[in-house]
PDB file of N, CA and C in Angstrom:
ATOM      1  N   UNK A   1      -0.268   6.935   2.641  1.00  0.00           N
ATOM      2  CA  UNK A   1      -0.234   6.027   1.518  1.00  0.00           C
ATOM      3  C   UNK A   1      -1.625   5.457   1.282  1.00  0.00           C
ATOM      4  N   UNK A   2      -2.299   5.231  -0.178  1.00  0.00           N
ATOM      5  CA  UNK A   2      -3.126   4.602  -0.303  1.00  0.00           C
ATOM      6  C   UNK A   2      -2.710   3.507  -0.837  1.00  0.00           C
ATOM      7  N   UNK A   3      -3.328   2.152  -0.289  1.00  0.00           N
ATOM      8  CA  UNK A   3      -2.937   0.986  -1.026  1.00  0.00           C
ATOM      9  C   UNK A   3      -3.899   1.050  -1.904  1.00  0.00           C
ATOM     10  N   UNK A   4      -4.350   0.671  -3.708  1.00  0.00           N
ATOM     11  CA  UNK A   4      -5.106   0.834  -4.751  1.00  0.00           C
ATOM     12  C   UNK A   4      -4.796  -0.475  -5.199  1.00  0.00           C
ATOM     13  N   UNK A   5      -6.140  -1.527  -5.442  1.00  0.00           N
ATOM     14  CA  UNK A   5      -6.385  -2.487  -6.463  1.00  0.00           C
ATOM     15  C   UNK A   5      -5.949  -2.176  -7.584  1.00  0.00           C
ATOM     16  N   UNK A   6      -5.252  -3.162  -8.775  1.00  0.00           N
ATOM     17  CA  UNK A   6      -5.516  -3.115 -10.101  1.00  0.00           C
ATOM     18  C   UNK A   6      -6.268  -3.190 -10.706  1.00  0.00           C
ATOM     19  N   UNK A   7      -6.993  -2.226 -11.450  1.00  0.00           N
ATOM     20  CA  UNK A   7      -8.241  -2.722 -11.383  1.00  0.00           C
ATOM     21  C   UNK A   7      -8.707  -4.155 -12.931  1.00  0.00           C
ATOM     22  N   UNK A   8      -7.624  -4.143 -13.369  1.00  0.00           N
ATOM     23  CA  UNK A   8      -7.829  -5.529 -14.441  1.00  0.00           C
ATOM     24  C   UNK A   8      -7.209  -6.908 -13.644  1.00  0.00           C
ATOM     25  N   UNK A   9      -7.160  -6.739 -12.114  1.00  0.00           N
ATOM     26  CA  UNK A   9      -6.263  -8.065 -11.554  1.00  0.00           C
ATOM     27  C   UNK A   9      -6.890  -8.191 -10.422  1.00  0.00           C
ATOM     28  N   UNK A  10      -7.438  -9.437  -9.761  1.00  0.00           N
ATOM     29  CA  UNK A  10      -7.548  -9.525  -7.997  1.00  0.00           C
ATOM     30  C   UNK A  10      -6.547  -9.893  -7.905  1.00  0.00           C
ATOM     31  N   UNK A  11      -5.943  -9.613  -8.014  1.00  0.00           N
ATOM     32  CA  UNK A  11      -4.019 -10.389  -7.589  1.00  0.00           C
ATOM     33  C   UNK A  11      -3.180  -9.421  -7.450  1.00  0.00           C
ATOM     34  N   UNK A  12      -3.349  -7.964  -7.548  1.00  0.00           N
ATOM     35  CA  UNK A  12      -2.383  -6.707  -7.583  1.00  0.00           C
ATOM     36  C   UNK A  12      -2.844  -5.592  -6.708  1.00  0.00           C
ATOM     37  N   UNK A  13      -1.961  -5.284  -6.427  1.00  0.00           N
ATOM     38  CA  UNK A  13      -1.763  -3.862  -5.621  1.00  0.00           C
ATOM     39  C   UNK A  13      -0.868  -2.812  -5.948  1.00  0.00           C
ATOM     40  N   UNK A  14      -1.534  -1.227  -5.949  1.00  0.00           N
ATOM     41  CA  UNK A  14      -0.494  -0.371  -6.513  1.00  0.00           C
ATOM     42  C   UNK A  14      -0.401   0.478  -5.446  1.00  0.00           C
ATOM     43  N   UNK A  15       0.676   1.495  -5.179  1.00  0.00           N
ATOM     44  CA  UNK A  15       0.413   2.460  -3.560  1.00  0.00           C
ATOM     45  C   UNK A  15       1.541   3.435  -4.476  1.00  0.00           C
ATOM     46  N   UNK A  16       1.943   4.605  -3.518  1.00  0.00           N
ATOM     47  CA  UNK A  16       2.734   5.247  -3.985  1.00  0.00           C
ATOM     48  C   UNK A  16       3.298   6.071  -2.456  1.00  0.00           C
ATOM     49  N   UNK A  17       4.343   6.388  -2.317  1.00  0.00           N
ATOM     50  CA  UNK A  17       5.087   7.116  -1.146  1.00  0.00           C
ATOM     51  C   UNK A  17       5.626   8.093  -1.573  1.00  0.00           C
ATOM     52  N   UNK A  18       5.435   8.787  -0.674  1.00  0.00           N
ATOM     53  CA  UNK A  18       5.831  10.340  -0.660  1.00  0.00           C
ATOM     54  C   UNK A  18       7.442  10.279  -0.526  1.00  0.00           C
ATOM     55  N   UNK A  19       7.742   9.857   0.204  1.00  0.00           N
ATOM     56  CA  UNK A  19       9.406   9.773   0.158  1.00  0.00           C
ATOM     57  C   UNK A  19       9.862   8.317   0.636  1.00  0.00           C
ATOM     58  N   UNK A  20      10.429   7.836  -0.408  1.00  0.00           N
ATOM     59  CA  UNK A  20      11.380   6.294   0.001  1.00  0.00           C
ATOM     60  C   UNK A  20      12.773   6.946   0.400  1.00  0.00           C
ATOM     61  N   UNK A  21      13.054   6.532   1.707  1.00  0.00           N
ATOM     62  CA  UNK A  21      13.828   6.912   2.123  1.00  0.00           C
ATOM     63  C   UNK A  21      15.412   5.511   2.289  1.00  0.00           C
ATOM     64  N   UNK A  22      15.004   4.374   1.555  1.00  0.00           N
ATOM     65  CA  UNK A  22      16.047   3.344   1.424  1.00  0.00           C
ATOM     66  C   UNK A  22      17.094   3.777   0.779  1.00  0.00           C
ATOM     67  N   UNK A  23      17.426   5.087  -0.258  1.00  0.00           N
ATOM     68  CA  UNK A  23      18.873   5.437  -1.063  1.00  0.00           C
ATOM     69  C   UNK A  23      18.978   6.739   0.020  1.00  0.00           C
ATOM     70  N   UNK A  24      20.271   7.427  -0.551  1.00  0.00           N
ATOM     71  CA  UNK A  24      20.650   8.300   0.020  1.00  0.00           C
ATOM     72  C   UNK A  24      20.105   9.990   0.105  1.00  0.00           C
ATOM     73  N   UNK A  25      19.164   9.719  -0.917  1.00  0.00           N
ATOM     74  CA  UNK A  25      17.839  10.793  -0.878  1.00  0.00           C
ATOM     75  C   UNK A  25      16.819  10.622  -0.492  1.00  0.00           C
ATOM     76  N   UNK A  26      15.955  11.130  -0.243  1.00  0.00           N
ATOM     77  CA  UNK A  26      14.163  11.165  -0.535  1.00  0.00           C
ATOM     78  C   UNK A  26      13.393  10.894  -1.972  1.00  0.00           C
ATOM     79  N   UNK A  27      12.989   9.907  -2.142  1.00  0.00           N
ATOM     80  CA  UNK A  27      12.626  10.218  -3.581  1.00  0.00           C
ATOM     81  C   UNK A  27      11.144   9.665  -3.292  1.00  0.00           C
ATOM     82  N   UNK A  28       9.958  10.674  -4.086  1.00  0.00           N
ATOM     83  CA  UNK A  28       8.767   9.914  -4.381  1.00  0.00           C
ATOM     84  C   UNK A  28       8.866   8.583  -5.440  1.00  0.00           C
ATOM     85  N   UNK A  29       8.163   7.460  -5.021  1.00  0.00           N
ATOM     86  CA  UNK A  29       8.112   6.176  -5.698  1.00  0.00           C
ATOM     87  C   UNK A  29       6.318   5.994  -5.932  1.00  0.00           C
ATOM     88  N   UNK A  30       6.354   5.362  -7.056  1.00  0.00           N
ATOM     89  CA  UNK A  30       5.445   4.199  -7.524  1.00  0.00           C
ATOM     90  C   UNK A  30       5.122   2.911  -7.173  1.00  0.00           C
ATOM     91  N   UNK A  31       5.239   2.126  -6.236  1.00  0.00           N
ATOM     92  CA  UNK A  31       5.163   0.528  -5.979  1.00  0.00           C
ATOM     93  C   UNK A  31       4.138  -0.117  -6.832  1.00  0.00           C
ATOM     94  N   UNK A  32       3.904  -1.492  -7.271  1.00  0.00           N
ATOM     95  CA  UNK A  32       3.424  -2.094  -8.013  1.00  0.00           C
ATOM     96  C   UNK A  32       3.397  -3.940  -7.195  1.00  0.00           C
ATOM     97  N   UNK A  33       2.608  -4.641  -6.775  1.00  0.00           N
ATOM     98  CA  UNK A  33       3.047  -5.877  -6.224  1.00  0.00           C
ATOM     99  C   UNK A  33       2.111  -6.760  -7.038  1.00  0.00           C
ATOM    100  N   UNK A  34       2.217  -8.459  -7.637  1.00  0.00           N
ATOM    101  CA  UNK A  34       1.198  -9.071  -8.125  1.00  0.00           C
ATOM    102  C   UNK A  34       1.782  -9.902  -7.536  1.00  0.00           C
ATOM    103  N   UNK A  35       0.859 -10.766  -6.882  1.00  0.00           N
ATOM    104  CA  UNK A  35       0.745 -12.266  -6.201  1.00  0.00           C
ATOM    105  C   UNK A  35       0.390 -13.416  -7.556  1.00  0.00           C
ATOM    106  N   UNK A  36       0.739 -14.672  -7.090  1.00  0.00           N
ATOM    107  CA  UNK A  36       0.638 -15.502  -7.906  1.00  0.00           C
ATOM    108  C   UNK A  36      -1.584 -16.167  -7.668  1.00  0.00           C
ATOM    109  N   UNK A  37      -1.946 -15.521  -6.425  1.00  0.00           N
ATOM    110  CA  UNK A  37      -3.125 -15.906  -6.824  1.00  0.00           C
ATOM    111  C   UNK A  37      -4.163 -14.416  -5.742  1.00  0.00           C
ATOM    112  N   UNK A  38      -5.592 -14.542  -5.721  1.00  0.00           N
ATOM    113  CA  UNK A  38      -6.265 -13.730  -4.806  1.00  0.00           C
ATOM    114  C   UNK A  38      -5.937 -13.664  -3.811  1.00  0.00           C
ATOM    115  N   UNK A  39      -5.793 -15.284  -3.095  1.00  0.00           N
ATOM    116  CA  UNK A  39      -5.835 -15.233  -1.769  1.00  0.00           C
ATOM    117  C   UNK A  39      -4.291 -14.721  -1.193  1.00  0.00           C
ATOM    118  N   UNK A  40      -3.163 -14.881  -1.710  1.00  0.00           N
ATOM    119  CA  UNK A  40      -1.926 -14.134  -1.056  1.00  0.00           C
ATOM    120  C   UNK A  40      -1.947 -12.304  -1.367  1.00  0.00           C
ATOM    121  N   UNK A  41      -2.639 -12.337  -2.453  1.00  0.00           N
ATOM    122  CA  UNK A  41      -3.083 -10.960  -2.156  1.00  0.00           C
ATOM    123  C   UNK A  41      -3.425  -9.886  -1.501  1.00  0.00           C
ATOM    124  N   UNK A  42      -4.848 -10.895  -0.975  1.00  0.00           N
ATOM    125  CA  UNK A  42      -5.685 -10.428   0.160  1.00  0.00           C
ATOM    126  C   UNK A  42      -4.562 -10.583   1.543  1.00  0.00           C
ATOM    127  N   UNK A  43      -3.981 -11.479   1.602  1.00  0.00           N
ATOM    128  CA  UNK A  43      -3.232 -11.892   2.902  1.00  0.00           C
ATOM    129  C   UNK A  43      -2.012 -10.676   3.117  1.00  0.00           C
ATOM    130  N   UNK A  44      -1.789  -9.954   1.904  1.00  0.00           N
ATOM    131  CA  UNK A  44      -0.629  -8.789   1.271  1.00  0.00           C
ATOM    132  C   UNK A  44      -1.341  -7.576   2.245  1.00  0.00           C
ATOM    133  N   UNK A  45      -2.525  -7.753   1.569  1.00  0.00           N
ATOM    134  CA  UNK A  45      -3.635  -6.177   2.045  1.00  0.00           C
ATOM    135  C   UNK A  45      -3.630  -6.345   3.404  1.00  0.00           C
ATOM    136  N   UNK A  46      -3.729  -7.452   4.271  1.00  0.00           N
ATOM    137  CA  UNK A  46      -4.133  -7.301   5.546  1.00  0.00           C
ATOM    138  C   UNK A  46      -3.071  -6.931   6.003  1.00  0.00           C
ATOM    139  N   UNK A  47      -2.014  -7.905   5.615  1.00  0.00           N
ATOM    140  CA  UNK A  47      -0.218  -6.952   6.548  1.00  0.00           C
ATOM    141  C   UNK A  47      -0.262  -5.405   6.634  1.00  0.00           C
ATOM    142  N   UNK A  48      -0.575  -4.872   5.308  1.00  0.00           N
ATOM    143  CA  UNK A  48      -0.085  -3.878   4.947  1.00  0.00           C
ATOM    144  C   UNK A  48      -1.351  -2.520   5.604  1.00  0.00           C
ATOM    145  N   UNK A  49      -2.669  -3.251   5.540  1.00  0.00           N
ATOM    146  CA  UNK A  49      -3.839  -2.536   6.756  1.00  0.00           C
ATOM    147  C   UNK A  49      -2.679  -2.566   8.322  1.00  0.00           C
ATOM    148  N   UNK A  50      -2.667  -3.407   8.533  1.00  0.00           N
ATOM    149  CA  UNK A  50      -2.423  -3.767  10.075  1.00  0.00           C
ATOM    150  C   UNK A  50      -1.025  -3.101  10.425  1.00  0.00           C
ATOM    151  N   UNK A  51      -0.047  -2.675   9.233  1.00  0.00           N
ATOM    152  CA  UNK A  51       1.215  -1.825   9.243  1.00  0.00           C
ATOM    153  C   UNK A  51       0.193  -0.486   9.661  1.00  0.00           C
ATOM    154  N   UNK A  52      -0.610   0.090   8.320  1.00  0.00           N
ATOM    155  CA  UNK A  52      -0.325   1.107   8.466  1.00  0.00           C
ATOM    156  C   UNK A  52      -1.528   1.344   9.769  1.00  0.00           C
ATOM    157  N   UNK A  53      -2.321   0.715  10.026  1.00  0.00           N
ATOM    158  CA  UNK A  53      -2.628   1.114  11.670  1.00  0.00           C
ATOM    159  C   UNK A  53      -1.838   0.985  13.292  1.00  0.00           C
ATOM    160  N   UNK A  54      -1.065   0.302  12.898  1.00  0.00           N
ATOM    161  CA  UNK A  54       0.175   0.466  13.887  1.00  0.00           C
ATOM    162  C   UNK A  54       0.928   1.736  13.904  1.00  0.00           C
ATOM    163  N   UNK A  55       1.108   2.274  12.397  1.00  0.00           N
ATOM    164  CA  UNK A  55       1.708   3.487  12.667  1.00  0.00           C
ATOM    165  C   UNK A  55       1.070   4.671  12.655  1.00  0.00           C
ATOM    166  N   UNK A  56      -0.580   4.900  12.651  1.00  0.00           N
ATOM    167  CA  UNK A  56      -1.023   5.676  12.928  1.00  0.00           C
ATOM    168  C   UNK A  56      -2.376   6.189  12.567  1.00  0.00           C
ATOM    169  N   UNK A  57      -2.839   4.641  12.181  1.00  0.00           N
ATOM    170  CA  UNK A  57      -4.287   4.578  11.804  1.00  0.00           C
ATOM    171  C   UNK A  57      -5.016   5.203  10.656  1.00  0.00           C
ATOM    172  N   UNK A  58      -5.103   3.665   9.831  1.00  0.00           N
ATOM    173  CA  UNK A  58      -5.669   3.822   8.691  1.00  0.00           C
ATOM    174  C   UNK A  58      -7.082   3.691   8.478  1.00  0.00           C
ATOM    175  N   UNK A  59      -7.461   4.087   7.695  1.00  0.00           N
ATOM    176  CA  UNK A  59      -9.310   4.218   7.231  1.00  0.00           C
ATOM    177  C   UNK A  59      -9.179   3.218   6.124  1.00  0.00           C
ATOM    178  N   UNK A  60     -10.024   2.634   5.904  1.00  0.00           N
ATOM    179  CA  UNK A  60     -10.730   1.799   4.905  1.00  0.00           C
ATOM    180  C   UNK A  60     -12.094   3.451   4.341  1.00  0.00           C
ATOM    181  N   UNK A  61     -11.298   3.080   2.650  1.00  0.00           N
ATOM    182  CA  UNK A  61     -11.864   4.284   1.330  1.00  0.00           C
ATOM    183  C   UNK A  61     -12.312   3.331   0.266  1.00  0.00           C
ATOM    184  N   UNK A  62     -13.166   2.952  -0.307  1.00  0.00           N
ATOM    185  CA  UNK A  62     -13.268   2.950  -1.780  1.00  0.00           C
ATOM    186  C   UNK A  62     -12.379   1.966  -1.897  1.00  0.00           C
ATOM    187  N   UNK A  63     -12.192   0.691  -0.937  1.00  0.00           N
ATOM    188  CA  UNK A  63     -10.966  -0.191  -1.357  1.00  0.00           C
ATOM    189  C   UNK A  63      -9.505   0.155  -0.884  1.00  0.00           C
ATOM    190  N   UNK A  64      -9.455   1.526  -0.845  1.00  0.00           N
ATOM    191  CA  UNK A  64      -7.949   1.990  -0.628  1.00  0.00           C
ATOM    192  C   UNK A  64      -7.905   2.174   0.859  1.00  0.00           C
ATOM    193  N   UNK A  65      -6.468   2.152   0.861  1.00  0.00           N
ATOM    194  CA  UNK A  65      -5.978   2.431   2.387  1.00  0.00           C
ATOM    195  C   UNK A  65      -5.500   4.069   2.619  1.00  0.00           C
ATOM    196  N   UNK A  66      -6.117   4.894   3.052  1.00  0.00           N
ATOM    197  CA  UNK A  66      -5.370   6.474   3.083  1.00  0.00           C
ATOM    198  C   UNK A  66      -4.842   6.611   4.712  1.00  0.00           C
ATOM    199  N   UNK A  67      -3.509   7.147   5.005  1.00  0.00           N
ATOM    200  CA  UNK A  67      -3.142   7.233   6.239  1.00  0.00           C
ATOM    201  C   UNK A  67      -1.887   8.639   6.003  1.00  0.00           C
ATOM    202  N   UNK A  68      -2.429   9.332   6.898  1.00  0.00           N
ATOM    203  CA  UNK A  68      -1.983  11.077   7.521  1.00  0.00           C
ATOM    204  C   UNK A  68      -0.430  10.469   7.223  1.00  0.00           C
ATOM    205  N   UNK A  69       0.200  11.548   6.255  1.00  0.00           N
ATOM    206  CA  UNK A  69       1.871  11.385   6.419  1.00  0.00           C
ATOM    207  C   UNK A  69       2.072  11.912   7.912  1.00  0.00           C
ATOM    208  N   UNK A  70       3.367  11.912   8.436  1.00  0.00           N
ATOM    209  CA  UNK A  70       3.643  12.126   9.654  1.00  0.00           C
ATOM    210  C   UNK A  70       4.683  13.530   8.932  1.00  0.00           C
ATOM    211  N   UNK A  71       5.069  13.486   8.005  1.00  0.00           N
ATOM    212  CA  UNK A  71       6.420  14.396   7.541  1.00  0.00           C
ATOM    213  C   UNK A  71       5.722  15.864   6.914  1.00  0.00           C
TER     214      UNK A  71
END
């Protein structure tokens, strides 16, 4: 997953998954998140760094987060 800035917002984040696996299929998704200001934003990005290096180590790109599917 790469996490991607909006780039008209410091307050948004866009990512996309290869398979959401919460319904009874696989389906590729779009995610979209906007915070009410920068700083819960930024506080969004760090969870979501610190997820995906727990599960298998993410790189810092160009802003984005890219991390090896496992599937």
């Amino acid at each position: 997953m790469r996490l991607i800035p909006i780039v008209s917002s410091d307050r948004s984040w866009t990512w996309h998954t290869a398979a959401d696996l919460s319904g009874e299929a696989a389906v590729a998704l779009h995610f979209a998140a906007r915070f009410k200001d920068s700083e819960s934003a930024n506080v969004f990005k760090a969870a979501f760094l610190e997820a995906q290096k727990q599960l298998g180590g993410a790189s810092a790109h160009s802003g984005a987060v890219n991390v090896k599917s496992t599937t």
